[in-house]
C-alpha atoms as a PDB file:
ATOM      1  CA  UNK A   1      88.373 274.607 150.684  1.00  0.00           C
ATOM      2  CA  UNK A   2      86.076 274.140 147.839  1.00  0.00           C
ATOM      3  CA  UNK A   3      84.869 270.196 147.962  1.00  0.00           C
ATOM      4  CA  UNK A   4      85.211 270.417 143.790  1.00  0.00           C
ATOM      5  CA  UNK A   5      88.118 272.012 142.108  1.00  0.00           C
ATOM      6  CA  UNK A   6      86.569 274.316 139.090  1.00  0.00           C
ATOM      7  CA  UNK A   7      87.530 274.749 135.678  1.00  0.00           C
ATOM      8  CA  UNK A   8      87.068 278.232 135.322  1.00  0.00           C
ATOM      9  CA  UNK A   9      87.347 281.152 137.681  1.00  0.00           C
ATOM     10  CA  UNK A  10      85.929 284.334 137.158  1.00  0.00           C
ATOM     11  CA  UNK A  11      87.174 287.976 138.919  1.00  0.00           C
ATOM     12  CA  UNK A  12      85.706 291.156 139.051  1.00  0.00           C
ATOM     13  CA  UNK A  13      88.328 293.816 138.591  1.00  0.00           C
ATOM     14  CA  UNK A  14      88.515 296.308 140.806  1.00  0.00           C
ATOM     15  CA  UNK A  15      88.739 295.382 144.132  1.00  0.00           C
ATOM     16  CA  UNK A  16      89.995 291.504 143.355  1.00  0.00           C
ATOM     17  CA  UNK A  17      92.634 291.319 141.087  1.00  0.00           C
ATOM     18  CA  UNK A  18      93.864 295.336 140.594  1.00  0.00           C
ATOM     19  CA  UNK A  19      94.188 298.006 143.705  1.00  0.00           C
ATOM     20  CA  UNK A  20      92.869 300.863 141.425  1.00  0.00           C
ATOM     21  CA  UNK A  21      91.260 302.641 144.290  1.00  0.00           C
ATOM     22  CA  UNK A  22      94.179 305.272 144.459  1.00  0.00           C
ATOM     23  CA  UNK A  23      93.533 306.303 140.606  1.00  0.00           C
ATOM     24  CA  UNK A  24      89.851 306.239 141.648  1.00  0.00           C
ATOM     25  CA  UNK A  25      90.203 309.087 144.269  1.00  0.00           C
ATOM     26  CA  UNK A  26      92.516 310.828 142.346  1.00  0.00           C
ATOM     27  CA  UNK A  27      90.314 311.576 139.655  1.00  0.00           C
ATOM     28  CA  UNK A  28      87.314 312.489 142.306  1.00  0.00           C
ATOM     29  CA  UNK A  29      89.314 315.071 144.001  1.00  0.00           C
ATOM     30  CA  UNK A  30      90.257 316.279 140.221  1.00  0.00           C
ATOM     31  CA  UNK A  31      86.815 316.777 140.018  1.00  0.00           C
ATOM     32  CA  UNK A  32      85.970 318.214 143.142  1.00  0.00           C
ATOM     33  CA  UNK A  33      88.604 320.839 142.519  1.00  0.00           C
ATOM     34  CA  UNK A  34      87.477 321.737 138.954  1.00  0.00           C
ATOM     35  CA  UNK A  35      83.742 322.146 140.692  1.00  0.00           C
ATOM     36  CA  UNK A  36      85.227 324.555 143.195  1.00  0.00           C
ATOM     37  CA  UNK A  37      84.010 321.326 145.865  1.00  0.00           C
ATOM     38  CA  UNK A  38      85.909 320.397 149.262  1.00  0.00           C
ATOM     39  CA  UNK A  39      88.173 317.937 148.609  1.00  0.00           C
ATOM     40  CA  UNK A  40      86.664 314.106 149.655  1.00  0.00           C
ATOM     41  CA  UNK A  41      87.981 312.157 152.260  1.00  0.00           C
ATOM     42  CA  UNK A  42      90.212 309.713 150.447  1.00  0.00           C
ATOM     43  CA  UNK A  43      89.138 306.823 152.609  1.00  0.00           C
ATOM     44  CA  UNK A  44      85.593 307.066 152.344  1.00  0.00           C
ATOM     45  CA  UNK A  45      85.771 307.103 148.719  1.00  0.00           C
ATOM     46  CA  UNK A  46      87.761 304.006 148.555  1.00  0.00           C
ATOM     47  CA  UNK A  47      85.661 302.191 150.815  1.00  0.00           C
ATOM     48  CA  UNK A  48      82.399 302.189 147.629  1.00  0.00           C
ATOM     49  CA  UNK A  49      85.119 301.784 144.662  1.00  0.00           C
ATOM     50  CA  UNK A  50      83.653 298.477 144.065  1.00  0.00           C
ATOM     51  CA  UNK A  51      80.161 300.062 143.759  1.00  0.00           C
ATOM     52  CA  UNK A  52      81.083 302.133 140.627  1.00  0.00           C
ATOM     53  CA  UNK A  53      81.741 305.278 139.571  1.00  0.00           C
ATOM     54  CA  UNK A  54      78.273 306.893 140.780  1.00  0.00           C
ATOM     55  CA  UNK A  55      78.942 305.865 144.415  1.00  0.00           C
ATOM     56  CA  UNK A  56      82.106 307.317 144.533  1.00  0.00           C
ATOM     57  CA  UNK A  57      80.607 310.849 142.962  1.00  0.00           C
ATOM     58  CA  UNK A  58      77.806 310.865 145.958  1.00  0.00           C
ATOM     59  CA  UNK A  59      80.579 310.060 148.462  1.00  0.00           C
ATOM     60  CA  UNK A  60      82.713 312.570 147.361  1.00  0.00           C
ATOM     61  CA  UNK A  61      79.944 315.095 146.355  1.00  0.00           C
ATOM     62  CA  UNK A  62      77.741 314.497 149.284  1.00  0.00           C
ATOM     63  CA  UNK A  63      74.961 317.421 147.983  1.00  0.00           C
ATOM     64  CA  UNK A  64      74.650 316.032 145.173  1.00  0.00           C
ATOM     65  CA  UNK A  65      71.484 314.891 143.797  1.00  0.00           C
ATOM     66  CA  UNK A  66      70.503 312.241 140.968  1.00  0.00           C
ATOM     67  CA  UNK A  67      70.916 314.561 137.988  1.00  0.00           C
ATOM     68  CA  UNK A  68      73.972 316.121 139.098  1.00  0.00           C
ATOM     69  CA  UNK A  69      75.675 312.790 139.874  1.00  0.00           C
ATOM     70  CA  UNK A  70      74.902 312.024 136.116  1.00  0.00           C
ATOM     71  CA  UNK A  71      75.419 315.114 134.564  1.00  0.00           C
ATOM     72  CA  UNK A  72      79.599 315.087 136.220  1.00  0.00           C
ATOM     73  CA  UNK A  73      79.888 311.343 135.682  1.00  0.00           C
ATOM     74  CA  UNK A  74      81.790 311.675 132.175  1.00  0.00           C
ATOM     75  CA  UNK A  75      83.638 314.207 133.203  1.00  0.00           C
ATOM     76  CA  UNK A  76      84.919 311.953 136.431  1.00  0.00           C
ATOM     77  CA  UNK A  77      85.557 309.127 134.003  1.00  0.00           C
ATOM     78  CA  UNK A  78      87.241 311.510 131.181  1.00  0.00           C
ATOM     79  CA  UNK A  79      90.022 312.360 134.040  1.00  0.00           C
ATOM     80  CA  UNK A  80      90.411 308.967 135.527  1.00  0.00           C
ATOM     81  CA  UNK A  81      90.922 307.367 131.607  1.00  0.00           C
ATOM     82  CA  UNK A  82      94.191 309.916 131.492  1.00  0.00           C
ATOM     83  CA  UNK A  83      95.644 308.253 134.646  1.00  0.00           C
ATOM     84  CA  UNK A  84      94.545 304.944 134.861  1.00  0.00           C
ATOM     85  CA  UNK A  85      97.519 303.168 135.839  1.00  0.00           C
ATOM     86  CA  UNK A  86      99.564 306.281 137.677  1.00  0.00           C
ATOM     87  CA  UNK A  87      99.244 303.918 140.912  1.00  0.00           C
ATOM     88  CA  UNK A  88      97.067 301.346 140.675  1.00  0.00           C
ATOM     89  CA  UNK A  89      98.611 297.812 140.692  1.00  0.00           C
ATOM     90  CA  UNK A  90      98.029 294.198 140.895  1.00  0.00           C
ATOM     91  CA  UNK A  91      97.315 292.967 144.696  1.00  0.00           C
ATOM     92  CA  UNK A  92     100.246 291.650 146.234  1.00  0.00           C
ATOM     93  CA  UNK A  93      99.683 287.841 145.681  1.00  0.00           C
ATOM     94  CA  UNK A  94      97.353 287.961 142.290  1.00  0.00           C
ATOM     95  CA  UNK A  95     100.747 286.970 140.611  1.00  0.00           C
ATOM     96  CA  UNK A  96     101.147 283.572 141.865  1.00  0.00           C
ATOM     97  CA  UNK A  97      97.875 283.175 142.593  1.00  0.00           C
ATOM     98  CA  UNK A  98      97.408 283.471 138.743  1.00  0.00           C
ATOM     99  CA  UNK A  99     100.409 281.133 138.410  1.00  0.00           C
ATOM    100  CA  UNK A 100      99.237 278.437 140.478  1.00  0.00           C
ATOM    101  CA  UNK A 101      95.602 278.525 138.352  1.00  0.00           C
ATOM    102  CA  UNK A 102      97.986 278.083 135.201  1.00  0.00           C
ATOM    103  CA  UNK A 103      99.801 275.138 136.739  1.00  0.00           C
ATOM    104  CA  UNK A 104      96.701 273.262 137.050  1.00  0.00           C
ATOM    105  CA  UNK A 105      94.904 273.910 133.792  1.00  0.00           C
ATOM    106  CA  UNK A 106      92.270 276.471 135.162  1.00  0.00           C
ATOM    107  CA  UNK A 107      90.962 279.142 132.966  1.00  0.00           C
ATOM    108  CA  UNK A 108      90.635 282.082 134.427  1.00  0.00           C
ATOM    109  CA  UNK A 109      88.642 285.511 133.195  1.00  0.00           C
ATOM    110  CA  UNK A 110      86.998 288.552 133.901  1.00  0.00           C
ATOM    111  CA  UNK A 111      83.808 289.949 134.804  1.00  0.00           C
ATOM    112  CA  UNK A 112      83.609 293.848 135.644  1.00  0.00           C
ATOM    113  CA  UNK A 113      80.908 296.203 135.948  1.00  0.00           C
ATOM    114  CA  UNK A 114      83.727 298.870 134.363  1.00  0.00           C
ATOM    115  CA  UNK A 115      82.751 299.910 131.001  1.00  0.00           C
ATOM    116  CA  UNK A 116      85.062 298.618 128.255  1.00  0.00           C
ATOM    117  CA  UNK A 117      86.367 301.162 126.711  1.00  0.00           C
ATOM    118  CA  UNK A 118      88.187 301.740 130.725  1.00  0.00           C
ATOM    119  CA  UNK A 119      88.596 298.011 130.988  1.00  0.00           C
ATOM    120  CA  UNK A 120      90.109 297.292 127.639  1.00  0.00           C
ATOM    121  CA  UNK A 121      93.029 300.001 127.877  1.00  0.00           C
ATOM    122  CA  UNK A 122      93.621 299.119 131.362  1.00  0.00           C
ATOM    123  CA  UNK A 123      94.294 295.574 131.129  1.00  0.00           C
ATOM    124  CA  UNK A 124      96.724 296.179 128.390  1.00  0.00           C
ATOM    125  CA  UNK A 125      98.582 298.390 130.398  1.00  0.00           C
ATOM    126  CA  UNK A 126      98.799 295.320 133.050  1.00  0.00           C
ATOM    127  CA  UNK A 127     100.390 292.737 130.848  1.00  0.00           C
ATOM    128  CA  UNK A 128      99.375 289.668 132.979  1.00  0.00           C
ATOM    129  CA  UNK A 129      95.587 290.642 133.382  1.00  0.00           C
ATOM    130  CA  UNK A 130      95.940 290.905 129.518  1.00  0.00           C
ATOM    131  CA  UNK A 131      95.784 287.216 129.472  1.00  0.00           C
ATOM    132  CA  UNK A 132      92.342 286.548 130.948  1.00  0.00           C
ATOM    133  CA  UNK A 133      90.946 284.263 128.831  1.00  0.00           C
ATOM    134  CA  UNK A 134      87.417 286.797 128.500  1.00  0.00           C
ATOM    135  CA  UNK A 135      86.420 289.750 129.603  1.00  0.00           C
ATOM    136  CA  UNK A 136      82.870 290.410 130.279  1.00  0.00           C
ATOM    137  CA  UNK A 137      82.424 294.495 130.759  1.00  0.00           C
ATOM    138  CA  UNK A 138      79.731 296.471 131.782  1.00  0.00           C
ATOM    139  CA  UNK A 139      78.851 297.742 128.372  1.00  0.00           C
ATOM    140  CA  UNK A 140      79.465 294.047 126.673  1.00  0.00           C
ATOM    141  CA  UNK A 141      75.185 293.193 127.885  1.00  0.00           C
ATOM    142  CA  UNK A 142      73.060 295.251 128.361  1.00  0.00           C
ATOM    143  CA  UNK A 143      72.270 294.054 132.152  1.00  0.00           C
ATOM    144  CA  UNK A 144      75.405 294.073 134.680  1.00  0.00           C
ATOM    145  CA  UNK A 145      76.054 292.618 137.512  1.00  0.00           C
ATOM    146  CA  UNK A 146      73.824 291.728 139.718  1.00  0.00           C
ATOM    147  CA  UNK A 147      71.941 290.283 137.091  1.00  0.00           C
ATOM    148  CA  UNK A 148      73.472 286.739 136.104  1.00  0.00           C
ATOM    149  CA  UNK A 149      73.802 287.915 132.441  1.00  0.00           C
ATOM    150  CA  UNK A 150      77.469 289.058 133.028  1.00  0.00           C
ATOM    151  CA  UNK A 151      78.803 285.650 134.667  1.00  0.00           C
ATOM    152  CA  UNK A 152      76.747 283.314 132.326  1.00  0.00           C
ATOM    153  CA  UNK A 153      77.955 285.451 129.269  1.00  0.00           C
ATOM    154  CA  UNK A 154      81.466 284.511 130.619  1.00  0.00           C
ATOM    155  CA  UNK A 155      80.927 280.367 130.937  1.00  0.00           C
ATOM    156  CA  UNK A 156      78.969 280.214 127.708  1.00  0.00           C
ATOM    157  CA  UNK A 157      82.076 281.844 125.979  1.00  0.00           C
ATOM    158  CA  UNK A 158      84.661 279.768 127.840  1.00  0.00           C
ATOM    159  CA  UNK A 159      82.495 276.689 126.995  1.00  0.00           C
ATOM    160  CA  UNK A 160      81.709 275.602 130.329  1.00  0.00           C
ATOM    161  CA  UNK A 161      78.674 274.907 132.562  1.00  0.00           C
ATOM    162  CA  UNK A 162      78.356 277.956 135.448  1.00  0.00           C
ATOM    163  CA  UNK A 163      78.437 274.840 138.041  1.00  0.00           C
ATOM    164  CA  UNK A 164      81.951 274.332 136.744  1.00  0.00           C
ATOM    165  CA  UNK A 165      82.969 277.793 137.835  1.00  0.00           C
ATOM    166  CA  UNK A 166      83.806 280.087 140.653  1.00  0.00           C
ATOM    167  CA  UNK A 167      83.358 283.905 140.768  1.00  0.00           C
ATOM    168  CA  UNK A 168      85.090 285.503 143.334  1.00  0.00           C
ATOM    169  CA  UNK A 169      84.775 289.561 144.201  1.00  0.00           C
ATOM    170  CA  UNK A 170      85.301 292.229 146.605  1.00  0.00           C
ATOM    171  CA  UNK A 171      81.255 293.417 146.016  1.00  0.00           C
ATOM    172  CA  UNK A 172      77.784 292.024 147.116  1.00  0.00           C
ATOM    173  CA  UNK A 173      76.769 291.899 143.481  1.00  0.00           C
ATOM    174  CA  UNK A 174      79.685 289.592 142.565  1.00  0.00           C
ATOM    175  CA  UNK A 175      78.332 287.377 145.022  1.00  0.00           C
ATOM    176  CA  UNK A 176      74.733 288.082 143.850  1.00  0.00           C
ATOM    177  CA  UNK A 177      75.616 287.611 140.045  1.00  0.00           C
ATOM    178  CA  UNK A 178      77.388 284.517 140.633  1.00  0.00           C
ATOM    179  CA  UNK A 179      74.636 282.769 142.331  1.00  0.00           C
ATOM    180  CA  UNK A 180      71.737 283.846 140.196  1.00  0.00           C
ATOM    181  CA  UNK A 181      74.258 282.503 137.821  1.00  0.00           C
ATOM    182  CA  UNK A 182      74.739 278.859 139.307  1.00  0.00           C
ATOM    183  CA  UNK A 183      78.048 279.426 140.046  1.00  0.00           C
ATOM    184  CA  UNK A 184      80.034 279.024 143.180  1.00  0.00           C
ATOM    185  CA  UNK A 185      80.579 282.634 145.206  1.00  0.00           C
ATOM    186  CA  UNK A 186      83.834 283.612 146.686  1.00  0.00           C
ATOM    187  CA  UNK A 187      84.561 286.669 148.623  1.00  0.00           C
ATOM    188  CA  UNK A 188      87.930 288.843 148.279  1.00  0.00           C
ATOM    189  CA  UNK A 189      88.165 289.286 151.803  1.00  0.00           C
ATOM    190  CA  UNK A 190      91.537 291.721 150.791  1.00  0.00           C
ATOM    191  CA  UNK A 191      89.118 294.047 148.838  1.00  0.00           C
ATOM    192  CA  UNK A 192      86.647 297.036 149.293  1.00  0.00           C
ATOM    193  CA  UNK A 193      84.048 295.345 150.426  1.00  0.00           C
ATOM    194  CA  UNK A 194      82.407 298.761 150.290  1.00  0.00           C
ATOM    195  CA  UNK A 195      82.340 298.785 154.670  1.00  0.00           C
ATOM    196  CA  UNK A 196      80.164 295.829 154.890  1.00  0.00           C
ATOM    197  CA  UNK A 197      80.415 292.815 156.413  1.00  0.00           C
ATOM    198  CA  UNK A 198      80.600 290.299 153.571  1.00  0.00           C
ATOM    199  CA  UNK A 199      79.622 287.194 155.889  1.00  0.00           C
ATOM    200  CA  UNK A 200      76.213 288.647 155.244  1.00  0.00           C
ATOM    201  CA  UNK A 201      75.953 288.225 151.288  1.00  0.00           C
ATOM    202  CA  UNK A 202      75.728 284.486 151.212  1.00  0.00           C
ATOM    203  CA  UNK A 203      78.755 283.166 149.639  1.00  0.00           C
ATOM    204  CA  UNK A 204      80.026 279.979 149.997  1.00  0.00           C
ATOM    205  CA  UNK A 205      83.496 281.464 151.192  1.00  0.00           C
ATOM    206  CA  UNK A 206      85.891 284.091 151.983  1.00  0.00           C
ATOM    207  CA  UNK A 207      89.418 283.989 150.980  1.00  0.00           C
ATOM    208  CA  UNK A 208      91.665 286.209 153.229  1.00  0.00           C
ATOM    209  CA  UNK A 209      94.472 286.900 150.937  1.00  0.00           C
ATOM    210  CA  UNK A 210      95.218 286.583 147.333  1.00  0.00           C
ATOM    211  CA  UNK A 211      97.541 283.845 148.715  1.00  0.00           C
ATOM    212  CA  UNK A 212      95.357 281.669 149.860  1.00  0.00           C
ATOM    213  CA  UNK A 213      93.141 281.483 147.101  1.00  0.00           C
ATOM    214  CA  UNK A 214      94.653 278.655 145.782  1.00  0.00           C
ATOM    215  CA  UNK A 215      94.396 276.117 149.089  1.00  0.00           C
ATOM    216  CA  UNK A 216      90.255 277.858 148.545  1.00  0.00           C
ATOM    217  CA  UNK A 217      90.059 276.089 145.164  1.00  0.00           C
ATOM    218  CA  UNK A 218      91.555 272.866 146.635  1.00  0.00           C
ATOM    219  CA  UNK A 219      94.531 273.146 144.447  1.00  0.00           C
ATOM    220  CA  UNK A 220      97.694 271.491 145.707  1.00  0.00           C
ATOM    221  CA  UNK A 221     101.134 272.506 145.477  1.00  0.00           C
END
């Protein structure tokens, strides 16, 4: 439990608040197929959703150098914009989690590393996440997260000091972002966590479950 109850929380997207990572691996293996490639194994490529679309491309295209990775990037993102929202879905819990920030007069936004013209269409498709208060993409700046930029982009538009706010994602750079950024850090413990072991990247917490994300923030019930 946080010892100060904020007045803004921040999520990353994928990862934290939506479970897009079936989508994700849908439109590798699209890819793979169109490039005559072995189809990925769907787990692996789940496992670095949170590290963006490049990561997924090397782990699904494991020859793959540099150039190639950025030459079949659009095309990767051109098939996942057609099927955005086939599966993916909120995380069981983000509903009431959402809620329960609501019932105590918490803003709560965005901050995503997914380029907007993804992020924008998505959200509106997901009529709840279409209430975030802002939404901070990866094309709004032009630095992303890791760098601060992203997360004190995010307070200075919601009018609030970064102290007053908690960011909370499934990804090392959500943790680094938010503390370059003075805010407090709090792991989705129910994310990707891209295989690593996030009691390594320094945040002040880890929530286990959407559920308890609430009790994290010290709210009561």
């Amino acid at each position: 439990m946080l010892a100060r109850t904020p007045r803004v929380v921040l999520f990353d997207l994928d990862g934290t608040l939506i479970d897009s990572a079936p989508d994700l691996v849908a439109a590798v293996q699209a890819l793979c197929r169109e490039l005559g490639a072995p189809e990925p194994d769907a787990d692996g490529v789940r496992r670095v959703v949170s590290a963006g679309g490049r990561a997924m491309l090397r782990q699904g295209l494991p020859g793959a150098d540099d150039a190639m990775i950025d030459q079949w990037l659009p095309r990767f993102l051109d098939l996942y914009s057609v099927a955005m929202t086939r599966h993916t879905c909120l995380y069981p819990g983000i509903v009431e989690s959402l809620a329960a920030l609501a019932a105590h007069d918490i803003t709560w936004g965005i901050v995503t590393n997914k380029p907007g013209w993804l992020a924008r269409p998505l959200l509106a498709q997901l009529p709840l996440l279409a209430a975030s208060r802002v939404l901070v993409a990866g094309d709004t700046l032009p630095l992303r997260k890791p760098d601060p930029a992203p997360v004190l982009h995010a307070c200075a538009a919601l009018g609030i000091a970064p102290a007053q706010a908690v960011m909370i994602g499934d990804d090392l750079r959500d943790v680094q972002a938010g503390r370059a950024a003075g805010t407090t850090t709090l792991v989705a413990g129910w994310g990707y966590l891209d295989g690593e072991p996030p009691e390594r990247w320094g945040a002040d917490g880890t929530v286990a479950t959407p559920l308890d994300l609430p009790r994290a923030l010290g709210l009561r019930s």
